[in-house]
C-alpha atoms as a PDB file:
ATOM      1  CA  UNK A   1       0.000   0.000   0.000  1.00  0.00           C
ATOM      2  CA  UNK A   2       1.629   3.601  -0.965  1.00  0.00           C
ATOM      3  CA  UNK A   3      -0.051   4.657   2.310  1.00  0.00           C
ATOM      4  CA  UNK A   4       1.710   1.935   4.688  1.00  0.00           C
ATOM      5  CA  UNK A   5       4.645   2.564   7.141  1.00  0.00           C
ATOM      6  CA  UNK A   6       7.758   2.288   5.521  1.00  0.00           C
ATOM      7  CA  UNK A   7      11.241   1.054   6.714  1.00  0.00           C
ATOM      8  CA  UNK A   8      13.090   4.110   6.411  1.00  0.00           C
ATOM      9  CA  UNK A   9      10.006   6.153   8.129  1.00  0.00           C
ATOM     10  CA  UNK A  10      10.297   2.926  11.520  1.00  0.00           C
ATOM     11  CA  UNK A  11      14.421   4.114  11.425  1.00  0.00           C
ATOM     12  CA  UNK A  12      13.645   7.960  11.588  1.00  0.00           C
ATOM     13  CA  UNK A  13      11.047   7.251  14.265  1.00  0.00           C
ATOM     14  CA  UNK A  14      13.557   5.143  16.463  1.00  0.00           C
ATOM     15  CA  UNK A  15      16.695   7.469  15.893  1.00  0.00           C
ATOM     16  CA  UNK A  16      14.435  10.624  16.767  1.00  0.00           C
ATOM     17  CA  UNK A  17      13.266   8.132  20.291  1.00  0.00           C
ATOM     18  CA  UNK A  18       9.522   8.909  18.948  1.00  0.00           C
ATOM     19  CA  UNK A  19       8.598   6.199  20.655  1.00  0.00           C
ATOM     20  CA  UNK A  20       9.864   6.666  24.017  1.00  0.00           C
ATOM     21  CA  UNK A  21       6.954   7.780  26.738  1.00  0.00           C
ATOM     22  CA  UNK A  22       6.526   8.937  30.047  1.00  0.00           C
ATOM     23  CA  UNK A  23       6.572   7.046  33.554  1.00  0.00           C
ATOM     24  CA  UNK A  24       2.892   8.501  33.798  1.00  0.00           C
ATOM     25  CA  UNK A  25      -0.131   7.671  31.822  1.00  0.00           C
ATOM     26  CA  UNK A  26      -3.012   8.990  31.347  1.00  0.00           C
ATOM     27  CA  UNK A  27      -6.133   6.505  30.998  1.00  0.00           C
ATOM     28  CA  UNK A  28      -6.984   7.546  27.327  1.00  0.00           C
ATOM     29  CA  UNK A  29      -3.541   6.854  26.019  1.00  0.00           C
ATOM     30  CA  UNK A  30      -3.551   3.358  27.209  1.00  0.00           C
ATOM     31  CA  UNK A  31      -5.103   2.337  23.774  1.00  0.00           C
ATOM     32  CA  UNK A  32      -1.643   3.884  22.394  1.00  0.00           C
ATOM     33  CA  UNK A  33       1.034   2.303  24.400  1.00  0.00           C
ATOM     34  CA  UNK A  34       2.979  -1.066  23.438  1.00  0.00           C
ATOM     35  CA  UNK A  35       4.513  -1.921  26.831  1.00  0.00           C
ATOM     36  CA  UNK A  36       6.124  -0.491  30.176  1.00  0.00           C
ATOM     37  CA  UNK A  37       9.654  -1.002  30.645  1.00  0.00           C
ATOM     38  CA  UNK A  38      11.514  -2.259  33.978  1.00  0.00           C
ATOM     39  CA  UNK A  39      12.436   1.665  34.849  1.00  0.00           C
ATOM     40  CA  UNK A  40       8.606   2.508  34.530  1.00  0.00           C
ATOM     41  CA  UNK A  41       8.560   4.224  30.676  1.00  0.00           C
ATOM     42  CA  UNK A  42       5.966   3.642  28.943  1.00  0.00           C
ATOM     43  CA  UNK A  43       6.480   3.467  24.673  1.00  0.00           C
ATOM     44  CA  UNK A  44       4.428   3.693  22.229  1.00  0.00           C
ATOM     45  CA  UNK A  45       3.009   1.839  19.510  1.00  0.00           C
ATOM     46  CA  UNK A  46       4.493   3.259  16.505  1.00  0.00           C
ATOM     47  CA  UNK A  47       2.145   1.747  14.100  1.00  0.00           C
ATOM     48  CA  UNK A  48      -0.909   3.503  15.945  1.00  0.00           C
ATOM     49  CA  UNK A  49       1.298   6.419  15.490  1.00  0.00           C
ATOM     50  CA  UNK A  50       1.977   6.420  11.987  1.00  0.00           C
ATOM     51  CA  UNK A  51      -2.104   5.741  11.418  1.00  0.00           C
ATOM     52  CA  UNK A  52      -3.236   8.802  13.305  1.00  0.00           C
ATOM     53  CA  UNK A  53      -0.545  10.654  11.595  1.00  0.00           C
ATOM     54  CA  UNK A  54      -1.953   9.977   7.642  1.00  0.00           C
ATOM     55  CA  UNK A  55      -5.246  10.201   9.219  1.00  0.00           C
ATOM     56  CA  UNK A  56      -4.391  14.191  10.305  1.00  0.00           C
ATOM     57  CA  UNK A  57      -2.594  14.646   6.947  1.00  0.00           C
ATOM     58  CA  UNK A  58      -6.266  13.627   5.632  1.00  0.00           C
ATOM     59  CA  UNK A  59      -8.214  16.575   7.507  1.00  0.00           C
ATOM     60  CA  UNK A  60      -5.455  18.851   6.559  1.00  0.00           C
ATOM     61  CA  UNK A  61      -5.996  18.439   3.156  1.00  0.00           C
ATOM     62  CA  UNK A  62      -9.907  18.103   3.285  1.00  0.00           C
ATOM     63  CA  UNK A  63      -9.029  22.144   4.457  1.00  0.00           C
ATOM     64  CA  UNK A  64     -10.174  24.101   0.935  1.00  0.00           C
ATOM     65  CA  UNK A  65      -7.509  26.868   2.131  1.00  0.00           C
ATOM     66  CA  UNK A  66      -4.417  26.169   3.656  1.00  0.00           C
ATOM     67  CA  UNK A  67      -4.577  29.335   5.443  1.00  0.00           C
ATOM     68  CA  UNK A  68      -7.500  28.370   7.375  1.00  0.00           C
ATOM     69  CA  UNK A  69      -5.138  25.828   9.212  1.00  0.00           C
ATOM     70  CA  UNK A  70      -2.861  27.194  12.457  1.00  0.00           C
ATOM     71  CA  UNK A  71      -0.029  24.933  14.144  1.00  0.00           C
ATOM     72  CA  UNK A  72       0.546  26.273  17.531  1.00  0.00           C
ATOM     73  CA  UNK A  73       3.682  25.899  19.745  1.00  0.00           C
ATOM     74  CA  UNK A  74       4.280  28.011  23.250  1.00  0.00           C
ATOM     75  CA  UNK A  75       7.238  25.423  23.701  1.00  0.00           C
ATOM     76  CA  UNK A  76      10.759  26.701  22.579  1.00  0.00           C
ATOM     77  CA  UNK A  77      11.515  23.445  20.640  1.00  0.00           C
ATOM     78  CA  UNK A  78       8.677  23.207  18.424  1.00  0.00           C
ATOM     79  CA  UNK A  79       8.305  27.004  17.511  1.00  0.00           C
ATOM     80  CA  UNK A  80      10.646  26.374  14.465  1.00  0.00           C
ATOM     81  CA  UNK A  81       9.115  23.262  13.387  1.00  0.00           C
ATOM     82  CA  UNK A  82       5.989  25.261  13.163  1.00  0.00           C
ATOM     83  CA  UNK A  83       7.101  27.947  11.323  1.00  0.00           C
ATOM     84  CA  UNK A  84       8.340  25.608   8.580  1.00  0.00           C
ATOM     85  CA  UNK A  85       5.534  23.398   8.448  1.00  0.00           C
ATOM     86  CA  UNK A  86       3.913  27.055   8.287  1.00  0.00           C
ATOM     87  CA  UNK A  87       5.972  27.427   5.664  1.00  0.00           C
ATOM     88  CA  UNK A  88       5.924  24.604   3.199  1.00  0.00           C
ATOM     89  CA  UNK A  89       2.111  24.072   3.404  1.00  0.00           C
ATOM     90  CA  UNK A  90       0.547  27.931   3.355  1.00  0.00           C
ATOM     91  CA  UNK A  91      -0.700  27.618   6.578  1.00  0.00           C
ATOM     92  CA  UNK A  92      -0.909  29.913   9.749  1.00  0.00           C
ATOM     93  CA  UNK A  93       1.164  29.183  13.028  1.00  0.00           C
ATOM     94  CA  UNK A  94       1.887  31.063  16.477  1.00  0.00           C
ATOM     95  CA  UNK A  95       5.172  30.040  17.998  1.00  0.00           C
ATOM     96  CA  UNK A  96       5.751  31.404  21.671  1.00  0.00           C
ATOM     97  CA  UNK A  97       3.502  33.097  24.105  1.00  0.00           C
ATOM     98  CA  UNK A  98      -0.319  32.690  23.139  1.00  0.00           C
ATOM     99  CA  UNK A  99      -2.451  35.517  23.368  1.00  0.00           C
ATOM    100  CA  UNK A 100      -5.857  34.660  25.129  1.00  0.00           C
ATOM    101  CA  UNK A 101      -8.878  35.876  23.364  1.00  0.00           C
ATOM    102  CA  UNK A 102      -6.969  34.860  19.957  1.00  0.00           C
ATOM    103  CA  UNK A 103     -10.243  33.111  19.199  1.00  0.00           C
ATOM    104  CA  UNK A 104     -12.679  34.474  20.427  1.00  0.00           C
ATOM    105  CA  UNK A 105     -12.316  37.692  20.993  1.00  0.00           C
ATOM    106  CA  UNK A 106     -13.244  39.754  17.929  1.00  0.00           C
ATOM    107  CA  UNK A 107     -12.180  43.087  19.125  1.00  0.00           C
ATOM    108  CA  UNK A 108      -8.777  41.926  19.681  1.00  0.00           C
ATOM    109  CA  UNK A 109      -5.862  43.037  17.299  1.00  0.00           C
ATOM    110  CA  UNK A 110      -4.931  39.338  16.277  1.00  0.00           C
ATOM    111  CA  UNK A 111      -7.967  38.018  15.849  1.00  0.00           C
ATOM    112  CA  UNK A 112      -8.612  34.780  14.136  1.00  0.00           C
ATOM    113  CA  UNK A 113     -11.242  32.461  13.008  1.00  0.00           C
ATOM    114  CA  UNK A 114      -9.305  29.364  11.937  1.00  0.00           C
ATOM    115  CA  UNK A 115     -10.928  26.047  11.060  1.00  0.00           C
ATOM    116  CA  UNK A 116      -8.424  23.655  12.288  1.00  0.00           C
ATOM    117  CA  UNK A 117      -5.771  23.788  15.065  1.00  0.00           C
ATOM    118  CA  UNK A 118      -2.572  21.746  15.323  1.00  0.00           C
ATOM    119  CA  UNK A 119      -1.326  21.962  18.604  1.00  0.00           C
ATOM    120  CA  UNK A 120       2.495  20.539  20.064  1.00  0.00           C
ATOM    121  CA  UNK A 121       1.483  20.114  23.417  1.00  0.00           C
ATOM    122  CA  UNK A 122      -1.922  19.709  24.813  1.00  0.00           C
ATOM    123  CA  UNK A 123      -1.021  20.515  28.344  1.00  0.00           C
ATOM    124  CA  UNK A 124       1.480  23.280  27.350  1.00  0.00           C
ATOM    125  CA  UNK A 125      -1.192  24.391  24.874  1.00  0.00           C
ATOM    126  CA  UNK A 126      -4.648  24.471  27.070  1.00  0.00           C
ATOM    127  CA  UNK A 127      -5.624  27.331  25.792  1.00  0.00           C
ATOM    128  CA  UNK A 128      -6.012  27.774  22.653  1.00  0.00           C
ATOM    129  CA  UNK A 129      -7.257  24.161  22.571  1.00  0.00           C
ATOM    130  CA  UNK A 130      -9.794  25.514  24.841  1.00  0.00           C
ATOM    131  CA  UNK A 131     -11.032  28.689  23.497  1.00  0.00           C
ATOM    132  CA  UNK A 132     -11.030  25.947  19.860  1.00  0.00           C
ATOM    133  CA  UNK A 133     -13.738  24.152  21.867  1.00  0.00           C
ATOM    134  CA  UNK A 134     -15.759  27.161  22.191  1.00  0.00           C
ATOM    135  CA  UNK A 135     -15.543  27.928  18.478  1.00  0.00           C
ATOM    136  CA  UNK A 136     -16.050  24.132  17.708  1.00  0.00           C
ATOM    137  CA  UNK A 137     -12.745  23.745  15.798  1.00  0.00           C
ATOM    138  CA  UNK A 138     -11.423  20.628  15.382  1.00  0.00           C
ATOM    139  CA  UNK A 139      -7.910  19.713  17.402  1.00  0.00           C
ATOM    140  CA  UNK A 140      -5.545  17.721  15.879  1.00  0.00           C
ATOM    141  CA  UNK A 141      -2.395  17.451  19.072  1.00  0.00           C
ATOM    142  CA  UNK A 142       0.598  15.477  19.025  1.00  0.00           C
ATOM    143  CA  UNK A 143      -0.024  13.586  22.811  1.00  0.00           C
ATOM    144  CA  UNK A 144       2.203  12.039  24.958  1.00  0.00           C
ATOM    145  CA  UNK A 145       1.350   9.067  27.598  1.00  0.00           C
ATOM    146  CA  UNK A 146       0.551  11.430  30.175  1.00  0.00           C
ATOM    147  CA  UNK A 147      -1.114  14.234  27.945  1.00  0.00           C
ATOM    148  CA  UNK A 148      -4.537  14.966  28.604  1.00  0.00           C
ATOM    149  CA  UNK A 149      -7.149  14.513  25.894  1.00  0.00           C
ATOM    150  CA  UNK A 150     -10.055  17.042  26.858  1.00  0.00           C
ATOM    151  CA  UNK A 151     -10.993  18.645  23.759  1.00  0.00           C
ATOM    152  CA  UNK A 152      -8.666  16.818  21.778  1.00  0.00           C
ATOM    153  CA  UNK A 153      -9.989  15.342  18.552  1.00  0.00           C
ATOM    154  CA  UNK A 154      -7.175  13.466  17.055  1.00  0.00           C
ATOM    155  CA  UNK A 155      -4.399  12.316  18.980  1.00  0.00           C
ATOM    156  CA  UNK A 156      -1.315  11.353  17.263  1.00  0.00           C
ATOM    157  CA  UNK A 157       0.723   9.198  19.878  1.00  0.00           C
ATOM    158  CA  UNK A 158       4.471  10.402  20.148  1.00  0.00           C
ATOM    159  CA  UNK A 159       7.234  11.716  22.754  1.00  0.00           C
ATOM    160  CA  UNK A 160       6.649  15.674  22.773  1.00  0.00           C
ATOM    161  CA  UNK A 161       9.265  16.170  25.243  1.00  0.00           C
ATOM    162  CA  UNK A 162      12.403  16.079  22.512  1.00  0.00           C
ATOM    163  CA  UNK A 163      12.920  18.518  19.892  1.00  0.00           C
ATOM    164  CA  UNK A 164      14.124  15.833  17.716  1.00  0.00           C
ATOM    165  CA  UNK A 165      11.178  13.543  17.971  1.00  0.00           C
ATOM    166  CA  UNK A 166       8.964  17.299  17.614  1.00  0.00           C
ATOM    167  CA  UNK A 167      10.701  18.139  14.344  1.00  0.00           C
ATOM    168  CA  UNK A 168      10.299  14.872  12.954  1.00  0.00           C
ATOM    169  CA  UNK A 169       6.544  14.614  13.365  1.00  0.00           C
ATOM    170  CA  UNK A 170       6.004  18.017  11.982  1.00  0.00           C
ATOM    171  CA  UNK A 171       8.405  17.224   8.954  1.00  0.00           C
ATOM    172  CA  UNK A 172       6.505  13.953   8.564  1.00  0.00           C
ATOM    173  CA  UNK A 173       3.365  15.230   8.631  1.00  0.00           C
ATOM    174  CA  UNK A 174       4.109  18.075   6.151  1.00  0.00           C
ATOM    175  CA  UNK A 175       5.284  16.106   3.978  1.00  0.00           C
ATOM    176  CA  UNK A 176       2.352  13.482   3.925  1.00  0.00           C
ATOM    177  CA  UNK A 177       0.222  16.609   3.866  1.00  0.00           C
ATOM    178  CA  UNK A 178       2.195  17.673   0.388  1.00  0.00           C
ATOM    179  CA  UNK A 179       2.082  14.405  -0.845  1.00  0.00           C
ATOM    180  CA  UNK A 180      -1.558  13.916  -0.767  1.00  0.00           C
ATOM    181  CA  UNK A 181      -2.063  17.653  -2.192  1.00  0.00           C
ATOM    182  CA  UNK A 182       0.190  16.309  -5.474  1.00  0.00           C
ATOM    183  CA  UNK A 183       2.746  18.843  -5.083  1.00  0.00           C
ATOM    184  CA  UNK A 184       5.796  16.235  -4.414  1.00  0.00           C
ATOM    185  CA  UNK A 185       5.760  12.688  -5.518  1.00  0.00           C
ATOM    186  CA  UNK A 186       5.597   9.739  -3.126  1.00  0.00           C
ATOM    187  CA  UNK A 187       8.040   7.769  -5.399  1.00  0.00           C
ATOM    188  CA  UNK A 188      10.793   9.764  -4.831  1.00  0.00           C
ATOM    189  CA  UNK A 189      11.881  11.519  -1.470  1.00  0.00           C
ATOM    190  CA  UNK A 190      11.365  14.732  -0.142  1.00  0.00           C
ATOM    191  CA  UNK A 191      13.950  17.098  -0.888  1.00  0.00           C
ATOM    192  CA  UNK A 192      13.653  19.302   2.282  1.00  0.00           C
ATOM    193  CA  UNK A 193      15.516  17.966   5.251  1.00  0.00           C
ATOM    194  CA  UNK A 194      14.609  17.571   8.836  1.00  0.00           C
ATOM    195  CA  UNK A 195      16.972  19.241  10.521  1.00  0.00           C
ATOM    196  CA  UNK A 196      15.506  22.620   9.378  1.00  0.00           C
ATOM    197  CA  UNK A 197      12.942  21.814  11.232  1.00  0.00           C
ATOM    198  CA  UNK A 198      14.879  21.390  14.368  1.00  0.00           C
ATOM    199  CA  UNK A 199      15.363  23.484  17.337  1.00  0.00           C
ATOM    200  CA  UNK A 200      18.644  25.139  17.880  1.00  0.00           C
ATOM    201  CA  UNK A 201      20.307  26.020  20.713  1.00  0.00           C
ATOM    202  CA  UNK A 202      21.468  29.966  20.660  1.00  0.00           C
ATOM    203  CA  UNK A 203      24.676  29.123  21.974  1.00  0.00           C
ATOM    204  CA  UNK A 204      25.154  26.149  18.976  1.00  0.00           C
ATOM    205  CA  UNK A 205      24.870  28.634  16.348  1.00  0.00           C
ATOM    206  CA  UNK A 206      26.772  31.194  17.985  1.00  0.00           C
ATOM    207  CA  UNK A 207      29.807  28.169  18.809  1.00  0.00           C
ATOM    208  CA  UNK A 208      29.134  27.218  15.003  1.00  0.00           C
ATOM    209  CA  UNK A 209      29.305  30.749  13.331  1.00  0.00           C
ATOM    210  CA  UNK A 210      32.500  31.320  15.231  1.00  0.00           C
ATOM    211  CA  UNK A 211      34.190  28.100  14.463  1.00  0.00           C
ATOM    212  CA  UNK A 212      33.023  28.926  10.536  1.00  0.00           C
ATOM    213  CA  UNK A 213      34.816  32.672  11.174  1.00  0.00           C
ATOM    214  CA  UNK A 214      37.984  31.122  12.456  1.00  0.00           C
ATOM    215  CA  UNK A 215      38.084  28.766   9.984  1.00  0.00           C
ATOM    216  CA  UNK A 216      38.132  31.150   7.014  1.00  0.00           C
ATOM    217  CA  UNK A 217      40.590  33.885   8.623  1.00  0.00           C
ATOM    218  CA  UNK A 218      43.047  31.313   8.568  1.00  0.00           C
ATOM    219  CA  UNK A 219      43.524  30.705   5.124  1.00  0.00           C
ATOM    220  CA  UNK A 220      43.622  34.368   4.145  1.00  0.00           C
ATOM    221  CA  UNK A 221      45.836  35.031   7.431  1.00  0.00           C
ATOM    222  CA  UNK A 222      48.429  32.374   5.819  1.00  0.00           C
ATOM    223  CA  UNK A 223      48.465  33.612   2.073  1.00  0.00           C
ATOM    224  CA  UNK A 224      48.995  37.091   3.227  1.00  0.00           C
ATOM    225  CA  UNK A 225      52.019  36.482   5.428  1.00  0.00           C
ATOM    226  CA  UNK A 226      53.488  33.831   2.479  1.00  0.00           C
ATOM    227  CA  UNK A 227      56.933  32.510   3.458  1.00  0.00           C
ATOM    228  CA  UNK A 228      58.690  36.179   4.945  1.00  0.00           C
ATOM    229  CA  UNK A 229      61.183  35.127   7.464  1.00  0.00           C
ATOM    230  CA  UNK A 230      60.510  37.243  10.688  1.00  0.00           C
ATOM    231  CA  UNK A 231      63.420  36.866  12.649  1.00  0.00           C
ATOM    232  CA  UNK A 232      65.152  40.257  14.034  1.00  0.00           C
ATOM    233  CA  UNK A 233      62.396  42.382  12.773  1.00  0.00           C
ATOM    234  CA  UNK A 234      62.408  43.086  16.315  1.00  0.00           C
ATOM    235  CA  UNK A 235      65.933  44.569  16.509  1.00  0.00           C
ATOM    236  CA  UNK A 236      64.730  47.044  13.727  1.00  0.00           C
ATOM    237  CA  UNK A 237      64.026  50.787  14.688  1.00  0.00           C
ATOM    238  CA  UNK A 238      60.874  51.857  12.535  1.00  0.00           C
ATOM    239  CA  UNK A 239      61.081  55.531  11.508  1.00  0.00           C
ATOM    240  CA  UNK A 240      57.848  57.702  11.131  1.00  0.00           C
ATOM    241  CA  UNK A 241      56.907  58.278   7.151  1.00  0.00           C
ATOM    242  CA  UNK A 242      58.304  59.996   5.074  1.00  0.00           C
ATOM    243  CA  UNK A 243      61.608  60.678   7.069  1.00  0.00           C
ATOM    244  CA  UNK A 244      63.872  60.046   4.555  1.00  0.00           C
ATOM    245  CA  UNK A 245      62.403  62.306   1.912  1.00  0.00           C
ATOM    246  CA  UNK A 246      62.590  65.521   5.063  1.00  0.00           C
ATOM    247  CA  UNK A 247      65.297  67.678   4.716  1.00  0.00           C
ATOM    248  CA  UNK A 248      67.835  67.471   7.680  1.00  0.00           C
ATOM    249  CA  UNK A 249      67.267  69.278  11.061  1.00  0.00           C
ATOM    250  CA  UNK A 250      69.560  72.495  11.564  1.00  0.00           C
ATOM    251  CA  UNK A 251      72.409  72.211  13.627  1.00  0.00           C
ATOM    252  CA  UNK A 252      71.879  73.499  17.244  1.00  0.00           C
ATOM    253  CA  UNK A 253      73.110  76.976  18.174  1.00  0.00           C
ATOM    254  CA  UNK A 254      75.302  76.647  21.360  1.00  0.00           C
ATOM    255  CA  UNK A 255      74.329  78.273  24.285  1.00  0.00           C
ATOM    256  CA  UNK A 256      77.161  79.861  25.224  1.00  0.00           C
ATOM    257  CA  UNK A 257      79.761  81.086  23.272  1.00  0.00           C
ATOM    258  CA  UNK A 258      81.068  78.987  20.149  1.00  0.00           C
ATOM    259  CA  UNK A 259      81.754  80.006  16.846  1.00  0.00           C
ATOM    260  CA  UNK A 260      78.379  80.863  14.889  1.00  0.00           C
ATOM    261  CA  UNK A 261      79.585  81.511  11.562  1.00  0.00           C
ATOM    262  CA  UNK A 262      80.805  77.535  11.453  1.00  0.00           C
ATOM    263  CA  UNK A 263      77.589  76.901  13.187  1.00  0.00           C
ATOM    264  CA  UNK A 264      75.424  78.643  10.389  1.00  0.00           C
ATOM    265  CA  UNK A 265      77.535  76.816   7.229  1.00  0.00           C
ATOM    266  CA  UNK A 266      77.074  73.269   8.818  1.00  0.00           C
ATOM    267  CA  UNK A 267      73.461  73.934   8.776  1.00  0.00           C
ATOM    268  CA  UNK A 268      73.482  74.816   4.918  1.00  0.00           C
ATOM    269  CA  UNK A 269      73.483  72.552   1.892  1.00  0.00           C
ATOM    270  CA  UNK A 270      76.750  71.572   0.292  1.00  0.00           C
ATOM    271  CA  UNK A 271      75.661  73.750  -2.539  1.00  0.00           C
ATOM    272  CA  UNK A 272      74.902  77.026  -0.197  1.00  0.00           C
ATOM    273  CA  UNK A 273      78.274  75.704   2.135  1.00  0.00           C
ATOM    274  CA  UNK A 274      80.275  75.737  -1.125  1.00  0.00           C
ATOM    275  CA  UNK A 275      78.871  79.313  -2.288  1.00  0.00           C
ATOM    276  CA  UNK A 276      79.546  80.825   0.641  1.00  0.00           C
ATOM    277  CA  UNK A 277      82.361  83.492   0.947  1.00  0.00           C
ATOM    278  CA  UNK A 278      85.406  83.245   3.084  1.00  0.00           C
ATOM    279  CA  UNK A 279      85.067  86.107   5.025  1.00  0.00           C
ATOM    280  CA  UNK A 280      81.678  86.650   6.684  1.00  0.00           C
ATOM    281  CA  UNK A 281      82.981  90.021   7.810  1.00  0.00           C
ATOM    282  CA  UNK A 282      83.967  90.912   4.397  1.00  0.00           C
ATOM    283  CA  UNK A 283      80.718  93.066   2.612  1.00  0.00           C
ATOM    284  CA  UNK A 284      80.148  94.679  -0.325  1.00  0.00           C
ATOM    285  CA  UNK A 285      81.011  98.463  -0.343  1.00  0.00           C
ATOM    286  CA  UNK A 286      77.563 100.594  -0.265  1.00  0.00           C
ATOM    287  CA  UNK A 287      76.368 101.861  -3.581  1.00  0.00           C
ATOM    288  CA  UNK A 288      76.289 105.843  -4.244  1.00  0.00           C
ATOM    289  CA  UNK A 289      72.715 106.484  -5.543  1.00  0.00           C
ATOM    290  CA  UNK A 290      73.688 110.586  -6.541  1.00  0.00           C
ATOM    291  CA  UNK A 291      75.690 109.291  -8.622  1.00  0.00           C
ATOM    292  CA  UNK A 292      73.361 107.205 -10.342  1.00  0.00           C
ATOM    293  CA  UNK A 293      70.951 109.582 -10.646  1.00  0.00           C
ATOM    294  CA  UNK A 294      73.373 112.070 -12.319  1.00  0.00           C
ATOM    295  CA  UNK A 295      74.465 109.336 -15.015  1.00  0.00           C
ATOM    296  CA  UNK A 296      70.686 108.531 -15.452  1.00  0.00           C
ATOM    297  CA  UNK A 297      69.979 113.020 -16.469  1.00  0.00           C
ATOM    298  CA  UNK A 298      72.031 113.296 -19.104  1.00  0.00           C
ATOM    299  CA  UNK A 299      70.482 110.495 -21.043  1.00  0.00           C
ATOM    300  CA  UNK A 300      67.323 112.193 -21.208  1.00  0.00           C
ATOM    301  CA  UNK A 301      67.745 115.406 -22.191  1.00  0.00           C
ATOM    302  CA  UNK A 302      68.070 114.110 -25.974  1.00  0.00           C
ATOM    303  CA  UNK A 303      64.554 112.355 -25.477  1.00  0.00           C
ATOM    304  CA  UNK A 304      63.491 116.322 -24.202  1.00  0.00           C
ATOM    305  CA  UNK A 305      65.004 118.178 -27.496  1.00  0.00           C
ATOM    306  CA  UNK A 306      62.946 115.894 -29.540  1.00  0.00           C
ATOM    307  CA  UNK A 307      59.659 116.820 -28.270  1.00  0.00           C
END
């Protein structure tokens, strides 16, 4: 039968410990449980579990629109498995704190009037499964051995307590749900994996992302340094920029006394030091402007007779 458990589905089930219950029980899930272990944990019949799983995949689909349909977690480990099953089938979901009067109270800001509720936890999630009763929408809940079935309509049988066997019944039941709609085919497997439907710790990611950063700084760390030999880089003075292009620093003037004619020609260039005269004392005698002036008259009293 294309509808029947398969062998691959039994070895997800038993890796994800779907099947593992409680030490309680609660007298409507006796129908579900297989045996009790010597510690006192109850587990569960997987077979009744896969049969009220196709048999919620059913209702789902008997939904016209998919948006009518709201998966509901307040605990931490199944809010991302219903935001993807949210996801791949069109439907609604709520993942955290539940606001009462969601409903059935009209005035309210989040208001909604679905037609079928998927819950994670019954007990966890009383109530919206209890305001659904007042609306008469059906509950579909994934139950544990000590979950309480008040109001509950379908009961699919599985451990709600890890977020491995959570993610795995919401990725199973999407993709039955998808399968029945025709979207993917049931010959070939689903492409989507379950671990993206899987809760993850904040610190995991955080421990991952930095592993991923340290990982790729120290290839680019490697090719940048390339095979320079380092030793007595340390014995190096570093000068500031540009140092060599400056021109030199003047010589200090001596405080007392000293020769400051020697003083001033250190300072200079070569060039200026070489130009230089011998004798600083030596200058050139002062030019007589009269003179000047009457060399300058005489040449323009021709310019004068002209005119």
């Amino acid at each position: 039968m294309a509808l029947a458990l398969k062998e691959a589905d039994v070895r997800n089930m038993l890796a994800a410990k779907v099947q593992i219950g409680m030490k309680n029980i609660d007298t409507n899930m006796r129908r579900y449980v297989w045996r009790r272990r010597q510690d006192g944990v109850y587990i569960i019949n997987l077979g009744k579990t896969w049969e009220k799983l196709i048999l919620a995949a059913r209702v789902i689909v008997a939904i016209e629109n998919p948006a009518d349909v709201i998966a509901i977690s307040a605990r931490k480990f199944g809010q991302r498995s219903v935001f993807k099953f949210a996801q791949h089938t069109g439907s609604q979901y709520i993942g955290g704190r539940y606001t009462p009067g969601t409903f059935t109270n009209q005035i309210q800001r989040k208001f909604v009037e679905p037609r079928l509720l998927i819950v994670t936890d019954p007990r966890t999630d009383h109530q919206p499964v209890l305001e659904a009763s007042y609306v008469n929408v059906p509950t579909i809940a994934f139950c544990d051995t000590d979950a309480p079935l008040e109001h509950v309509d379908i009961a699919i049988p599985c451990n709600n307590k890890s977020k491995n066997a959570i993610a795995l019944m919401y990725w199973m039941l999407a993709r039955e749900v998808l399968r029945m709609r025709a979207t993917i085919s049931r010959q070939e497997p689903w492409s989507v994996m379950m671990d993206l439907f899987l809760y993850r710790e904040p610190e995991e990611v955080e421990a991952e992302q930095a592993a991923e950063a340290d990982a790729g700084l120290e290839p680019v760390a490697a090719a940048e340094s390339g095979p320079t030999d380092f030793v007595g880089l340390d014995n190096q003075k570093v000068g500031e920029w540009g140092a060599e292009d400056a021109a030199p620093a003047p010589a200090a003037v001596p405080a007392t006394g000293g020769n400051y004619a020697a003083a001033g020609a250190a300072a200079q260039p070569p060039a200026a030091v070489a130009a230089a005269p011998a004798d600083w004392n030596a200058t050139a005698p002062a030019a007589n402007w009269s003179q000047e002036q009457q060399q300058a008259a005489p040449a323009q009293a021709p310019y004068q007779q002209q005119q």
